[in-house]
C-alpha atoms as a PDB file:
ATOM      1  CA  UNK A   1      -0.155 -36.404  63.870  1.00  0.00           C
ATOM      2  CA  UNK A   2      -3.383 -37.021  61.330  1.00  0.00           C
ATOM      3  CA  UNK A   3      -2.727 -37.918  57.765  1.00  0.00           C
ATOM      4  CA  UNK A   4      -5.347 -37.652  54.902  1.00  0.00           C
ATOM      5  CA  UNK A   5      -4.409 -40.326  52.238  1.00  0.00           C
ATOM      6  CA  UNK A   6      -5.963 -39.780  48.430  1.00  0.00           C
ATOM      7  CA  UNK A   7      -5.035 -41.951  45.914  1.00  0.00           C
ATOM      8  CA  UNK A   8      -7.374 -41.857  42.204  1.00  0.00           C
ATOM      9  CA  UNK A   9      -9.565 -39.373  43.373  1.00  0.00           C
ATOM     10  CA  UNK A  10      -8.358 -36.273  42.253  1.00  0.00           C
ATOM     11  CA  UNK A  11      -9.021 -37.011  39.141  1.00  0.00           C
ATOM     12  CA  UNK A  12     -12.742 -37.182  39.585  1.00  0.00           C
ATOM     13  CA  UNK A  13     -14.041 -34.884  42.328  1.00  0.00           C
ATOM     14  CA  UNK A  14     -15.725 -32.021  40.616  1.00  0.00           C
ATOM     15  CA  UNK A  15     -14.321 -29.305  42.962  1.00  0.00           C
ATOM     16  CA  UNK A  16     -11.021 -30.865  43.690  1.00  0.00           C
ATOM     17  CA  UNK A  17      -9.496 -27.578  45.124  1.00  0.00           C
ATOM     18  CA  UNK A  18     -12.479 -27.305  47.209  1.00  0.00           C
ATOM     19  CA  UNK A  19     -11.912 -30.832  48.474  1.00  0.00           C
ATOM     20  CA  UNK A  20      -8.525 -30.463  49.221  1.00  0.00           C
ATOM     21  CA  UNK A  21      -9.104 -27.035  51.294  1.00  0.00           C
ATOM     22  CA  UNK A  22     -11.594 -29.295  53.549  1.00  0.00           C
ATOM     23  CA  UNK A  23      -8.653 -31.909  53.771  1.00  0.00           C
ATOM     24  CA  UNK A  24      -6.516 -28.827  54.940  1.00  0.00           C
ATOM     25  CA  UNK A  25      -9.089 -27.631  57.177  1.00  0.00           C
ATOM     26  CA  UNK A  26      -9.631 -31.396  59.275  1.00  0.00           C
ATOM     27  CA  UNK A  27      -5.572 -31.828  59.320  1.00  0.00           C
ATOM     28  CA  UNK A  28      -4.390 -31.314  62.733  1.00  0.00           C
ATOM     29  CA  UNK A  29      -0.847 -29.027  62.957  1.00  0.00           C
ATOM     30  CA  UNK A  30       1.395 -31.132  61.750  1.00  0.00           C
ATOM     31  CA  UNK A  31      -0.391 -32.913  59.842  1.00  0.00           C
ATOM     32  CA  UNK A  32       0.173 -34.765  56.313  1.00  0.00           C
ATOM     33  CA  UNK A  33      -1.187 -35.552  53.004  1.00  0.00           C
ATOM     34  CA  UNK A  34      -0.186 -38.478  51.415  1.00  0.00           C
ATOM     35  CA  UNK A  35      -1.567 -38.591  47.761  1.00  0.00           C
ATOM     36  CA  UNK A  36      -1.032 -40.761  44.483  1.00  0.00           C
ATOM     37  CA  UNK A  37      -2.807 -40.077  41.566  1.00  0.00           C
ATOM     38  CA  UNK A  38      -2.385 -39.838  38.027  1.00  0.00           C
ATOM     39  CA  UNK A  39      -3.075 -36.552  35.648  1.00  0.00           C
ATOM     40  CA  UNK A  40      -1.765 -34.257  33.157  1.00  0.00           C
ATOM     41  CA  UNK A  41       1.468 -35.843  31.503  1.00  0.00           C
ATOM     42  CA  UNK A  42       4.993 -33.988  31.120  1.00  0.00           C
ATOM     43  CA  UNK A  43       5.045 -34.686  27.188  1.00  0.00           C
ATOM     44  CA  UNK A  44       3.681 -32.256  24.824  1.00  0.00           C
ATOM     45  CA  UNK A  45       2.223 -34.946  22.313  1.00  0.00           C
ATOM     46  CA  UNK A  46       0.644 -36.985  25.282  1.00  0.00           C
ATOM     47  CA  UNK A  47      -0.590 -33.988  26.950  1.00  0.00           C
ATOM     48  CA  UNK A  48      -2.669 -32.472  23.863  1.00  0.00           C
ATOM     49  CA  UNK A  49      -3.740 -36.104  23.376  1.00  0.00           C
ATOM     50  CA  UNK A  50      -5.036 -35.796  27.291  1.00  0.00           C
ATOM     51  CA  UNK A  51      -6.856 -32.411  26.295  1.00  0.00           C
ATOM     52  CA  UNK A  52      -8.631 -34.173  23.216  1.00  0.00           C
ATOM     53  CA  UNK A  53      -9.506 -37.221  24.460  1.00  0.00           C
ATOM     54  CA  UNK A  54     -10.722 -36.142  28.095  1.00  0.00           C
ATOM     55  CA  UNK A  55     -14.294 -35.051  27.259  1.00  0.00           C
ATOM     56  CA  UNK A  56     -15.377 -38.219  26.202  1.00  0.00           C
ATOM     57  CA  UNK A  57     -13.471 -40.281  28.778  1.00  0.00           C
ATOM     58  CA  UNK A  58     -15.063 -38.634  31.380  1.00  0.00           C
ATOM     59  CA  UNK A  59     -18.158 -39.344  30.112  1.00  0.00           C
ATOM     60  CA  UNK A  60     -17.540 -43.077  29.982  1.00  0.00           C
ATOM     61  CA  UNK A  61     -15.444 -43.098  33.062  1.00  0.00           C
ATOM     62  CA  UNK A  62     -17.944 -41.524  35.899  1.00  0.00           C
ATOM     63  CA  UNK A  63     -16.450 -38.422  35.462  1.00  0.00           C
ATOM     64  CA  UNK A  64     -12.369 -39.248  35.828  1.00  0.00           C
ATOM     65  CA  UNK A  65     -10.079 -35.893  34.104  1.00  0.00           C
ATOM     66  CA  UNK A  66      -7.183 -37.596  32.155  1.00  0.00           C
ATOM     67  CA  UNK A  67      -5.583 -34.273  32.333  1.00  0.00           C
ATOM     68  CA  UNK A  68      -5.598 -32.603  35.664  1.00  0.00           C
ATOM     69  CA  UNK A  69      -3.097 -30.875  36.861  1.00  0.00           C
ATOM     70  CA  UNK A  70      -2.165 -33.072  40.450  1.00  0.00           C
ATOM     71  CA  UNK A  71       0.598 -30.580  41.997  1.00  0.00           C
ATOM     72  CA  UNK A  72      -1.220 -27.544  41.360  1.00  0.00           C
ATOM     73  CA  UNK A  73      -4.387 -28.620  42.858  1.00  0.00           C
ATOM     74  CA  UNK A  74      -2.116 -30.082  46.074  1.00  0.00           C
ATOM     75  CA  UNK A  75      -0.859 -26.743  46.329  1.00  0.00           C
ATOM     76  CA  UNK A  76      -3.768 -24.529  45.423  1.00  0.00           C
ATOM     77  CA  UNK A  77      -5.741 -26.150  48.163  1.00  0.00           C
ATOM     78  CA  UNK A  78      -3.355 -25.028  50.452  1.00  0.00           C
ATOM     79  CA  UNK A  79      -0.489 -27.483  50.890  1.00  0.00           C
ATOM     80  CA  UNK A  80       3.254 -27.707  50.107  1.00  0.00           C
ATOM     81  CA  UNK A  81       4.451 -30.879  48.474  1.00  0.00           C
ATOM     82  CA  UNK A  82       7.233 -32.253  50.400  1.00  0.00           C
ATOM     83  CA  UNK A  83       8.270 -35.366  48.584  1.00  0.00           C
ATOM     84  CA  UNK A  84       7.155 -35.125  44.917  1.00  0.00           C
ATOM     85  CA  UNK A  85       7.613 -38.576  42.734  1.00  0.00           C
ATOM     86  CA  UNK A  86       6.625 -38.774  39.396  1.00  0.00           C
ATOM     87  CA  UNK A  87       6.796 -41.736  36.155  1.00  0.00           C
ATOM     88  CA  UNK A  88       4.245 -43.383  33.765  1.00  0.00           C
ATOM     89  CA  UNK A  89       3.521 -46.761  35.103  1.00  0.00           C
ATOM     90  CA  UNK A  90       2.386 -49.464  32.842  1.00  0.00           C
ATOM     91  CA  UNK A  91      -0.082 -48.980  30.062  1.00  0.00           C
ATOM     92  CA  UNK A  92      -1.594 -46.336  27.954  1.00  0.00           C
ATOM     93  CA  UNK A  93       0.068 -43.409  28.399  1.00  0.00           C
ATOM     94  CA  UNK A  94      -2.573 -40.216  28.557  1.00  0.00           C
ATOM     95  CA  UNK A  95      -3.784 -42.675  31.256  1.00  0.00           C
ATOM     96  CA  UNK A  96      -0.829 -43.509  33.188  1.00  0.00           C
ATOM     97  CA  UNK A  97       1.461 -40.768  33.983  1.00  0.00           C
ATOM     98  CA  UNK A  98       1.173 -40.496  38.380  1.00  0.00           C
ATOM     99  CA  UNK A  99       2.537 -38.538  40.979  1.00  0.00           C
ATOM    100  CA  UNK A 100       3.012 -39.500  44.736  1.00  0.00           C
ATOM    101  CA  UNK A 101       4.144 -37.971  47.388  1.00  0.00           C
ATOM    102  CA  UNK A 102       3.789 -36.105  50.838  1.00  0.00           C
ATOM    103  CA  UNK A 103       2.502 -32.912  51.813  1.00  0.00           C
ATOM    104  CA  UNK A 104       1.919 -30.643  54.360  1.00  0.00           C
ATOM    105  CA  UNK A 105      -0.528 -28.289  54.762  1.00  0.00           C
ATOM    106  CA  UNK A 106       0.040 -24.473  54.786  1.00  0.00           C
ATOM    107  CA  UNK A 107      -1.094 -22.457  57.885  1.00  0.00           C
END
């Protein structure tokens, strides 16, 4: 069984769907994704403070999104999330919302 493991990129690739389709593609059957990363928060207030603040962090931060949406790319790419963990960890929060988890990918 192969496993891909991506953890803080997401957030930064410019074609992230594209990237996870390739990550589909090299997967053997049976194969899983393992993936922790943070993005777009649950929280109204801390997700419109994502939207507004994420243009100029990603200028300053070599291109990291504050506010992507982590599950949807997962499954867009062509996975299903089979263990799906989510929390903000320590520190400012339209920075530190993360999901982690498995996946598999889709034939």
């Amino acid at each position: 069984m192969d496993t891909v493991l991506v953890t803080y990129t997401l957030c930064t690739i410019a074609d992230a769907t594209a990237a996870m389709e390739e990550m589909r593609r090299v997967l053997k059957p049976g194969g899983r994704l393992l993936f922790c990363e943070h993005g777009i928060a649950p929280d109204e207030n801390v997700r419109r403070w994502q939207h507004r603040l994420n243009p100029a962090w990603s200028r300053i931060a070599g291109g990291c999104n504050m506010n992507r949406d982590i599950p949807g790319l997962i499954t867009k790419g062509g996975f299903e999330i089979t263990a799906d963990e989510r929390m903000y960890i320590p520190g400012a929060k339209v920075l530190c919302y993360n999901y982690w988890g498995r996946a598999r990918a889709v034939r």
